[in-house]
PDB file of N, CA and C in Angstrom:
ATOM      1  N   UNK A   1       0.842  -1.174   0.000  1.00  0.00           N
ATOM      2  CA  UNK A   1       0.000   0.000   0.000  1.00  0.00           C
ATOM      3  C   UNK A   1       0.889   1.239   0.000  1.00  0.00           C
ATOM      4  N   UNK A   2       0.581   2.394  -0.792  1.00  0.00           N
ATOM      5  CA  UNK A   2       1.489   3.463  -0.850  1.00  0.00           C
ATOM      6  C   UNK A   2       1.103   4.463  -0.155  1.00  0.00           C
ATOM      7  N   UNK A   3       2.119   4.667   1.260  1.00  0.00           N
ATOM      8  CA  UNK A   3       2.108   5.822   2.061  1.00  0.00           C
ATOM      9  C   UNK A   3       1.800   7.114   1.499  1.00  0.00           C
ATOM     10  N   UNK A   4       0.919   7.706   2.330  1.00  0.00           N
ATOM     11  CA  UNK A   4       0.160   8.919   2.097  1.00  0.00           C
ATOM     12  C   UNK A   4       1.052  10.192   2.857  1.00  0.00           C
ATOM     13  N   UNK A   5       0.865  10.805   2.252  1.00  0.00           N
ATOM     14  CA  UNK A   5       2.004  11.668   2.895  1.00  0.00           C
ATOM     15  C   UNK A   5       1.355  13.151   3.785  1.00  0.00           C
ATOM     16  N   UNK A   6       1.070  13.046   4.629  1.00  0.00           N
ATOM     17  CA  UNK A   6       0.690  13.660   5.482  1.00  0.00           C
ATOM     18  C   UNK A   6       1.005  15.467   5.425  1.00  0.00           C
ATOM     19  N   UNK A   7       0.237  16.071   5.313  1.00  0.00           N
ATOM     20  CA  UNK A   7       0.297  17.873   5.466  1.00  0.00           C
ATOM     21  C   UNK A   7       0.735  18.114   6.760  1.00  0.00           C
ATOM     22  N   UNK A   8       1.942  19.265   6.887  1.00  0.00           N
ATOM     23  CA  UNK A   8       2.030  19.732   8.168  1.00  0.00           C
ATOM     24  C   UNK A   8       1.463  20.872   8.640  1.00  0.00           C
ATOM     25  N   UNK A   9       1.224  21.432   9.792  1.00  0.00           N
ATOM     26  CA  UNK A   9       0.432  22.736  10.105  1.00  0.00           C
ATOM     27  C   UNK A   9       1.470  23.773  10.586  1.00  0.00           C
ATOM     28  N   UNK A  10       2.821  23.083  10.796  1.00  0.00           N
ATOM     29  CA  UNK A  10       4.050  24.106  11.081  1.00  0.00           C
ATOM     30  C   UNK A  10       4.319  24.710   9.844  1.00  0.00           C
ATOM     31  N   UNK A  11       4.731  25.675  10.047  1.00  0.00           N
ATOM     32  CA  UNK A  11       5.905  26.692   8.801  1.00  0.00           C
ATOM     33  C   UNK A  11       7.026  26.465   9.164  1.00  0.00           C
ATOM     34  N   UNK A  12       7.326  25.476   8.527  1.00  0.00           N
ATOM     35  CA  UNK A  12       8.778  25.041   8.216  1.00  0.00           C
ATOM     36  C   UNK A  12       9.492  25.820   7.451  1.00  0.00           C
ATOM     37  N   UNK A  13       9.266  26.983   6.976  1.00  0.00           N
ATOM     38  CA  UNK A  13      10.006  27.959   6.283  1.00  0.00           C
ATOM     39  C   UNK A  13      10.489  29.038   7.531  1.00  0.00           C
ATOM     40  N   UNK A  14       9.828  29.030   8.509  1.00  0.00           N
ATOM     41  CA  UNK A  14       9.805  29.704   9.873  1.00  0.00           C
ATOM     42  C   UNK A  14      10.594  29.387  10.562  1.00  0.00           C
ATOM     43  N   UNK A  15      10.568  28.038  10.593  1.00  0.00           N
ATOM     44  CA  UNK A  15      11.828  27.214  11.809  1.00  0.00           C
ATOM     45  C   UNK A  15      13.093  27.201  10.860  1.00  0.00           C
ATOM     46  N   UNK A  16      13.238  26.767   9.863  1.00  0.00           N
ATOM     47  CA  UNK A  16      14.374  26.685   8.626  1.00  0.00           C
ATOM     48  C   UNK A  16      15.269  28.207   9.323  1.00  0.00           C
ATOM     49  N   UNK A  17      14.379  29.273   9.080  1.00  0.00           N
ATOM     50  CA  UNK A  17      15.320  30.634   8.848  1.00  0.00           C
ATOM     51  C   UNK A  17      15.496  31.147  10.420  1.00  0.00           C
ATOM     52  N   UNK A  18      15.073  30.381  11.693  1.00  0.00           N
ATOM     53  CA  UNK A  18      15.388  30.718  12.535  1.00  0.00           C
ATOM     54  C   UNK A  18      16.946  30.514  12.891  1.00  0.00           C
ATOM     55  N   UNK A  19      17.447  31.125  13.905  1.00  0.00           N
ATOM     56  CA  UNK A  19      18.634  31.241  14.674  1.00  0.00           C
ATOM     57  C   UNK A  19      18.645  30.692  16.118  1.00  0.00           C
ATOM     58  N   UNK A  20      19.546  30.032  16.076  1.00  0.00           N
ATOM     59  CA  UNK A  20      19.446  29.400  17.475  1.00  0.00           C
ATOM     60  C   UNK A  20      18.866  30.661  19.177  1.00  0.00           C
ATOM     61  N   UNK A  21      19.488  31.766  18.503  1.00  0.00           N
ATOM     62  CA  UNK A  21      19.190  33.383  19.273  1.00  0.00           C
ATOM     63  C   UNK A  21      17.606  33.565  19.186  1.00  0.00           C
ATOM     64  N   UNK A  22      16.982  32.814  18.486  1.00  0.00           N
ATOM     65  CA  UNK A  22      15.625  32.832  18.535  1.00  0.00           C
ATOM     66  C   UNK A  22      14.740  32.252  19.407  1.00  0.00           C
ATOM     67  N   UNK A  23      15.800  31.220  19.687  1.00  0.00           N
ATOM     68  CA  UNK A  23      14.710  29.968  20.568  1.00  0.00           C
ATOM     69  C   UNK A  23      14.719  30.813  21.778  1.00  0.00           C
ATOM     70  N   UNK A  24      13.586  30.355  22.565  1.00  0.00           N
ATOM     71  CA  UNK A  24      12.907  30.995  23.632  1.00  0.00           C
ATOM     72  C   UNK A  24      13.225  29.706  24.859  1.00  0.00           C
ATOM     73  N   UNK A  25      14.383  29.189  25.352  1.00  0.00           N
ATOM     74  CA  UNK A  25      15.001  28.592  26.424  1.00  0.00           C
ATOM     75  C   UNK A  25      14.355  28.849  28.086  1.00  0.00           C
ATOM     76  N   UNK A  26      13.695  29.776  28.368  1.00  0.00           N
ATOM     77  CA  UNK A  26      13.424  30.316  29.434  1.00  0.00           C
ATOM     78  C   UNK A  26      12.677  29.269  30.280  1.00  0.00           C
ATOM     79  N   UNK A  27      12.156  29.120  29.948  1.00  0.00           N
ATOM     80  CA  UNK A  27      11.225  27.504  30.759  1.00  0.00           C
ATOM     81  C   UNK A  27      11.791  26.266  31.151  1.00  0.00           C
ATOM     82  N   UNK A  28      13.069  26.499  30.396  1.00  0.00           N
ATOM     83  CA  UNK A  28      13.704  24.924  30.607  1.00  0.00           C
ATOM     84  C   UNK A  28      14.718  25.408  31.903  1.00  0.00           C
ATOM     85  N   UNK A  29      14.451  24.446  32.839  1.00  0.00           N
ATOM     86  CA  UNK A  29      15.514  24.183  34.384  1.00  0.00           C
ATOM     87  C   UNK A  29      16.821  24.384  33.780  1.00  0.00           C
ATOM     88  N   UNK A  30      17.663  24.716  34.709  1.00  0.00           N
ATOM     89  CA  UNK A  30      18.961  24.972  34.246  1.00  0.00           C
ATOM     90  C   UNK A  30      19.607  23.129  34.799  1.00  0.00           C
ATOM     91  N   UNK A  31      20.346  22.744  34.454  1.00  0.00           N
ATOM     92  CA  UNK A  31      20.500  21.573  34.453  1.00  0.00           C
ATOM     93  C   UNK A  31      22.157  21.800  35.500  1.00  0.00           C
ATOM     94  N   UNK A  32      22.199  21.701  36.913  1.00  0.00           N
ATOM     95  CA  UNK A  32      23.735  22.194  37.757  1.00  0.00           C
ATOM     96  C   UNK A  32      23.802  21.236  38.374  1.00  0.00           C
ATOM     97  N   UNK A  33      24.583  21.517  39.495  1.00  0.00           N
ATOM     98  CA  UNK A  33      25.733  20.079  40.046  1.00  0.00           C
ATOM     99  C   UNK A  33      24.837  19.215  40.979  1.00  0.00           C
ATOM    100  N   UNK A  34      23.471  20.221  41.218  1.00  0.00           N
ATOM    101  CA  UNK A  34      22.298  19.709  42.730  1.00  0.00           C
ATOM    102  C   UNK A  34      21.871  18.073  41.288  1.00  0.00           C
ATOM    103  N   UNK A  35      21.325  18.932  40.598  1.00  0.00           N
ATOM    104  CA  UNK A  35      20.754  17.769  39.635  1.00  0.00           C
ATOM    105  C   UNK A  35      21.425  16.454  39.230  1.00  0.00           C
ATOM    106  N   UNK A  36      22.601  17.047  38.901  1.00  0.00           N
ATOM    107  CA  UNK A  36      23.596  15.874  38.353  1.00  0.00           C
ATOM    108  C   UNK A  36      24.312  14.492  39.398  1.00  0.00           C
ATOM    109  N   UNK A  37      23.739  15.648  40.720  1.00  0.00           N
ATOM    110  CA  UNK A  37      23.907  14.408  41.911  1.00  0.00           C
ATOM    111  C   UNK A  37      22.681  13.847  42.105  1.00  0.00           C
ATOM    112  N   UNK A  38      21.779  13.524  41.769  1.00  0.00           N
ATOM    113  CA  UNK A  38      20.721  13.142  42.144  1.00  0.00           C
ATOM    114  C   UNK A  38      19.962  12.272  40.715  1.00  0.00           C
ATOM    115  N   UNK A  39      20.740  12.572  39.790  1.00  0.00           N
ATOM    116  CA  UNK A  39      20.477  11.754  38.529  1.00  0.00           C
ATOM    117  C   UNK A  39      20.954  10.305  38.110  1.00  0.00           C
ATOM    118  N   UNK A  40      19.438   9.594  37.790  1.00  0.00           N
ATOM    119  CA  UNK A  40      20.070   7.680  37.660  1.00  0.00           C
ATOM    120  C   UNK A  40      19.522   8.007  36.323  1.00  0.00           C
ATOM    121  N   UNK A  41      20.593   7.034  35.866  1.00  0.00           N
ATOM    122  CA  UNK A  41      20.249   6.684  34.422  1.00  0.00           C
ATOM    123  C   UNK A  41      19.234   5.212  34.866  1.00  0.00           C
ATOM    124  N   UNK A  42      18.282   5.801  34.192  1.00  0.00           N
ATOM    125  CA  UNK A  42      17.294   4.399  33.311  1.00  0.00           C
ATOM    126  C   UNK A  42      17.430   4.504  31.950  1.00  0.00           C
ATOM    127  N   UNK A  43      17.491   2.541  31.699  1.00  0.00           N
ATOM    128  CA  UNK A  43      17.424   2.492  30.665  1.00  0.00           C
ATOM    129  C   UNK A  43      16.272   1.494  29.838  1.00  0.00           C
ATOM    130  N   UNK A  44      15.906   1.675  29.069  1.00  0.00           N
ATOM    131  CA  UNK A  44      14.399   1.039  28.363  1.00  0.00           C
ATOM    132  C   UNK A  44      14.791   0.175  28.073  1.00  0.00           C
ATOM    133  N   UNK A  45      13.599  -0.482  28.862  1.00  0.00           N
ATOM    134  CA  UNK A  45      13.345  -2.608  28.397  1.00  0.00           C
ATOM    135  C   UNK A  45      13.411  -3.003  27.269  1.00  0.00           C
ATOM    136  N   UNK A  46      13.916  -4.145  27.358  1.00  0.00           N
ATOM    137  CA  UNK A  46      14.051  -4.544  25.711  1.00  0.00           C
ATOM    138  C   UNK A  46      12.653  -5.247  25.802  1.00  0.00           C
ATOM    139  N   UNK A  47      12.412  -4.930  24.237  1.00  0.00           N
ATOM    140  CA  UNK A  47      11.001  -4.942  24.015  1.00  0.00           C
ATOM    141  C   UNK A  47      11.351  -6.819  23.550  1.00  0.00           C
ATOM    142  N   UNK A  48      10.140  -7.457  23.758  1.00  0.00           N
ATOM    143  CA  UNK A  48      10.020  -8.680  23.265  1.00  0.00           C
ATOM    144  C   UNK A  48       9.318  -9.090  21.989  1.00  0.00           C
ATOM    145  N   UNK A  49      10.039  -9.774  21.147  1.00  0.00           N
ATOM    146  CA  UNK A  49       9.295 -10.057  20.094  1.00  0.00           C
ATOM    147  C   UNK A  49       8.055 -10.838  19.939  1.00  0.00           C
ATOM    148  N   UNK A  50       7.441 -10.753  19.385  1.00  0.00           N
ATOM    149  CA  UNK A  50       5.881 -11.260  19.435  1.00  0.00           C
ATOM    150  C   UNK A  50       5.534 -11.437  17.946  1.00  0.00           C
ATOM    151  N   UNK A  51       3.887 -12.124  17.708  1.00  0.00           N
ATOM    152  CA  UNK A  51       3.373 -12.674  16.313  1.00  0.00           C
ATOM    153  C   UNK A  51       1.936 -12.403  16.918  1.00  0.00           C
ATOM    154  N   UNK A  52       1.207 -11.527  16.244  1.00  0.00           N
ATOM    155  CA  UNK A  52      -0.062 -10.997  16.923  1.00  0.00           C
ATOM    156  C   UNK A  52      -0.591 -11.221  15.679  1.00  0.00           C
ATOM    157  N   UNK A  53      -2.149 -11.350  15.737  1.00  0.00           N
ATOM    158  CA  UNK A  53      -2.952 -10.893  14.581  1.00  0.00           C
ATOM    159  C   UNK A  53      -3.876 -10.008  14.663  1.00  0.00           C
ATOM    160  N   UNK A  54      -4.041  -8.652  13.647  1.00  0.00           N
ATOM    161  CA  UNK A  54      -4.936  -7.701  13.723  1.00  0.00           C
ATOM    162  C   UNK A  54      -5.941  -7.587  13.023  1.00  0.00           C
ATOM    163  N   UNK A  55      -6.587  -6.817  13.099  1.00  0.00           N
ATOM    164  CA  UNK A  55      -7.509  -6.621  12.189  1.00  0.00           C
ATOM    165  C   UNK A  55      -7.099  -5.768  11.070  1.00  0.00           C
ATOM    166  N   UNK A  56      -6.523  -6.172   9.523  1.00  0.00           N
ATOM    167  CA  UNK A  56      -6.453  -5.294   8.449  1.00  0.00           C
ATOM    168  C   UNK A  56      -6.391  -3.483   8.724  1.00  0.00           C
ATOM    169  N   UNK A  57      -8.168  -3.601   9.051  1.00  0.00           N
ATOM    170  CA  UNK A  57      -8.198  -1.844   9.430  1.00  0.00           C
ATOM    171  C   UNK A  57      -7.178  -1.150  10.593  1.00  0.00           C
ATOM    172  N   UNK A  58      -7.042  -1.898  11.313  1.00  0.00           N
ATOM    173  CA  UNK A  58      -6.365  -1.633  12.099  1.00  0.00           C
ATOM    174  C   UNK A  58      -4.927  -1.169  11.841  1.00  0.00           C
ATOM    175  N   UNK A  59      -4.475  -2.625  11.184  1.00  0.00           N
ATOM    176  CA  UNK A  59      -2.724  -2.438  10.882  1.00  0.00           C
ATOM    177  C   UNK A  59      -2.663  -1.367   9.881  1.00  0.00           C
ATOM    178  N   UNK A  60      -3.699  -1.229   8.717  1.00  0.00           N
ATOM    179  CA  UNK A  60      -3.696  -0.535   7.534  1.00  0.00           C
ATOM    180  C   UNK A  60      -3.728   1.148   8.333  1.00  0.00           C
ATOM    181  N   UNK A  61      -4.591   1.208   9.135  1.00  0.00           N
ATOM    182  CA  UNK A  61      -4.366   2.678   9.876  1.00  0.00           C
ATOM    183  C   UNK A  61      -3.021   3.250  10.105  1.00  0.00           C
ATOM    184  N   UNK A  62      -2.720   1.881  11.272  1.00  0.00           N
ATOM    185  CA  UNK A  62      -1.188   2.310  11.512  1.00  0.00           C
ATOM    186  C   UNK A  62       0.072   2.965  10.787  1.00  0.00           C
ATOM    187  N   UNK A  63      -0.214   1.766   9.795  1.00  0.00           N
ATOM    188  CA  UNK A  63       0.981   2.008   8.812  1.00  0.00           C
ATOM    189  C   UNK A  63       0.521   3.361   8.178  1.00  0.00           C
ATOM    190  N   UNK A  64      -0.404   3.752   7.797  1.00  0.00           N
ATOM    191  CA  UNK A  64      -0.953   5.422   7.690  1.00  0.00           C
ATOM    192  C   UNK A  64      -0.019   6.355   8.402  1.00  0.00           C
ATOM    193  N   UNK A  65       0.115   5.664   9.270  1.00  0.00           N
ATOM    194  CA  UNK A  65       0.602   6.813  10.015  1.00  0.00           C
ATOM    195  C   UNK A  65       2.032   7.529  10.340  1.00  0.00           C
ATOM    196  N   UNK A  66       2.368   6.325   8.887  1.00  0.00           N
ATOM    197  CA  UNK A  66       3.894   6.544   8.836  1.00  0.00           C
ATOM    198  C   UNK A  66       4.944   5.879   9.318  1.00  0.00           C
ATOM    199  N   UNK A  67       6.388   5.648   9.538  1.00  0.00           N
ATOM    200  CA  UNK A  67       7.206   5.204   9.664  1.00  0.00           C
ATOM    201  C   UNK A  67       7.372   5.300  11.727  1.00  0.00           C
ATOM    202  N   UNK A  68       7.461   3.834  12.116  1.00  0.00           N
ATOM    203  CA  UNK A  68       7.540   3.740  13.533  1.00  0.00           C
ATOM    204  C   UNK A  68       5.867   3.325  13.634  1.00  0.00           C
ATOM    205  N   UNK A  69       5.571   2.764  13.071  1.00  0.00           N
ATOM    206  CA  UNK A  69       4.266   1.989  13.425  1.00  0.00           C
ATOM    207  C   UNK A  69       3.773   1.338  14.658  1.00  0.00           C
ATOM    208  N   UNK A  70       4.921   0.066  14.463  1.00  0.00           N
ATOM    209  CA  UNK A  70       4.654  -0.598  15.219  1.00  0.00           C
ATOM    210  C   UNK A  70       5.009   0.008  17.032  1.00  0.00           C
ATOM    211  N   UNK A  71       5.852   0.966  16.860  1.00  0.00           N
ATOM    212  CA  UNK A  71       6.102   1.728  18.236  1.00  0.00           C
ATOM    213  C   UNK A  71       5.102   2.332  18.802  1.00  0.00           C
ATOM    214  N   UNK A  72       4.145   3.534  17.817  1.00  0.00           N
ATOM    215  CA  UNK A  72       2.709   3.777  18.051  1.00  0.00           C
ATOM    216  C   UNK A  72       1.586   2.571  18.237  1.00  0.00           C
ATOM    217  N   UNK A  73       1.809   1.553  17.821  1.00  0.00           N
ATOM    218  CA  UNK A  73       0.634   0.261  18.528  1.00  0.00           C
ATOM    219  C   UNK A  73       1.226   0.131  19.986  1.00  0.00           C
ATOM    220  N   UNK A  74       1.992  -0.234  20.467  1.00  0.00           N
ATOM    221  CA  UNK A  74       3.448  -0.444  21.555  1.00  0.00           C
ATOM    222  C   UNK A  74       2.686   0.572  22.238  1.00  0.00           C
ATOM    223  N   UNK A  75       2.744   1.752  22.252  1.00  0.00           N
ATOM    224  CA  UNK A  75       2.555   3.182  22.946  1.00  0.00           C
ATOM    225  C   UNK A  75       1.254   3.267  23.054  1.00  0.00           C
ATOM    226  N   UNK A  76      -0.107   2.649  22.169  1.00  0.00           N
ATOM    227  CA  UNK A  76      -1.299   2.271  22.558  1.00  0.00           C
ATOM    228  C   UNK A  76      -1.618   1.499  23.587  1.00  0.00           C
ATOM    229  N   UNK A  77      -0.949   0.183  23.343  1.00  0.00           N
ATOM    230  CA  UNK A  77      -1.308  -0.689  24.230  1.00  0.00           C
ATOM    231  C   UNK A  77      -0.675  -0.522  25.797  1.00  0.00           C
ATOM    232  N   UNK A  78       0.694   0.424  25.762  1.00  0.00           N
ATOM    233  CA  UNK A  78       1.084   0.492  26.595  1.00  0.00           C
ATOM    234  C   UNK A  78      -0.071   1.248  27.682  1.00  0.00           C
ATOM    235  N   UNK A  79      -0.592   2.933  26.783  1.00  0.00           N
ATOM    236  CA  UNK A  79      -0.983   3.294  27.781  1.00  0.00           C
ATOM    237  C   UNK A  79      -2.401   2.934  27.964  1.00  0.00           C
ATOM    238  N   UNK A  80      -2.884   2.293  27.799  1.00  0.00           N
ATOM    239  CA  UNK A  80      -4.556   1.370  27.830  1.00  0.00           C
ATOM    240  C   UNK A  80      -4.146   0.711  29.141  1.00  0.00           C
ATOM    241  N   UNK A  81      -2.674  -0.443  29.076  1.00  0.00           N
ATOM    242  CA  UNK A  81      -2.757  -0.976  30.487  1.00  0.00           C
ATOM    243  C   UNK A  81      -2.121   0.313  31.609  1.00  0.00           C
ATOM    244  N   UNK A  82      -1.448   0.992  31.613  1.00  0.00           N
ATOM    245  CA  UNK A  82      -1.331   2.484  32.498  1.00  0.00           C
ATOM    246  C   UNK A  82      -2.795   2.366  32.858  1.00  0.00           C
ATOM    247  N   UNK A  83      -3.433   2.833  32.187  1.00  0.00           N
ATOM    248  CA  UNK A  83      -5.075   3.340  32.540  1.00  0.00           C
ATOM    249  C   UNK A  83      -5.513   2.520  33.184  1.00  0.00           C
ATOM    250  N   UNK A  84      -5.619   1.429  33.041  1.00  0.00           N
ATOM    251  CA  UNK A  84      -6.504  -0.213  33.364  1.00  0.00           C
ATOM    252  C   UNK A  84      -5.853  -0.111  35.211  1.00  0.00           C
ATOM    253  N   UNK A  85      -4.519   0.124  35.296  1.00  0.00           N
ATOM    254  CA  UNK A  85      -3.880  -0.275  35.903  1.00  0.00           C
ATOM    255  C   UNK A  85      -3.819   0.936  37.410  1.00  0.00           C
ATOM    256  N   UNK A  86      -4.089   1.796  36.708  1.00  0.00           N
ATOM    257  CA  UNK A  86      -4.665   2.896  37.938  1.00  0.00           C
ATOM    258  C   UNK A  86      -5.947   2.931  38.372  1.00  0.00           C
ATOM    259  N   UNK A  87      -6.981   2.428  37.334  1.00  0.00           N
ATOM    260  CA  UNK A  87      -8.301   2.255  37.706  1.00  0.00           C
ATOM    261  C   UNK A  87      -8.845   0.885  38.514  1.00  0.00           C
ATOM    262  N   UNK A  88      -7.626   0.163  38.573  1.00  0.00           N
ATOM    263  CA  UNK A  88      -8.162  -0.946  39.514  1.00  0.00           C
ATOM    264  C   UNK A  88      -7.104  -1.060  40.561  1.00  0.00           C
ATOM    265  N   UNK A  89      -6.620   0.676  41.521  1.00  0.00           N
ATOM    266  CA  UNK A  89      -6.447   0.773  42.519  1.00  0.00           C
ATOM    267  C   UNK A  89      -7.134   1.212  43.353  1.00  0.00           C
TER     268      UNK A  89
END
């Protein structure tokens, strides 16, 4: 099936001709020595391979949606059990 190529709503002619002197940094924490002592690295589970079957509409959506598919199903299902998983505390 041939990927559809999706419209963006940014002006990418906007960000292109910006200057790093442009970006607006102010919101972001300054990152100093309090932080850097108190910082653990985590690192992400290795994901397990699996053989699922979907429903056509389903997978056919996905792949719509562009490249990293299967990470956006992953990131569905993930947060469905999040949800499931606070609501039956």
């Amino acid at each position: 099936m041939p990927k559809k190529k999706r419209s963006s709503k940014s002006d990418w002619a906007r960000v292109d001709a910006m200057q790093d002197s442009d970006i607006d940094y102010s919101d972001i924490s300054k990152l100093d020595e309090k932080f850097w002592e108190n910082a653990q690295l985590v690192m992400p589970e290795n994901k397990v391979k699996v053989t699922m079957r979907l429903d056509p509409e389903v997978l056919n959506w996905f792949k719509e949606q562009g490249k990293g598919y299967q990470t956006k199903i992953n990131a569905v299902l993930k947060s469905y059990v999040q949800a499931h998983r606070k609501a039956s505390l």
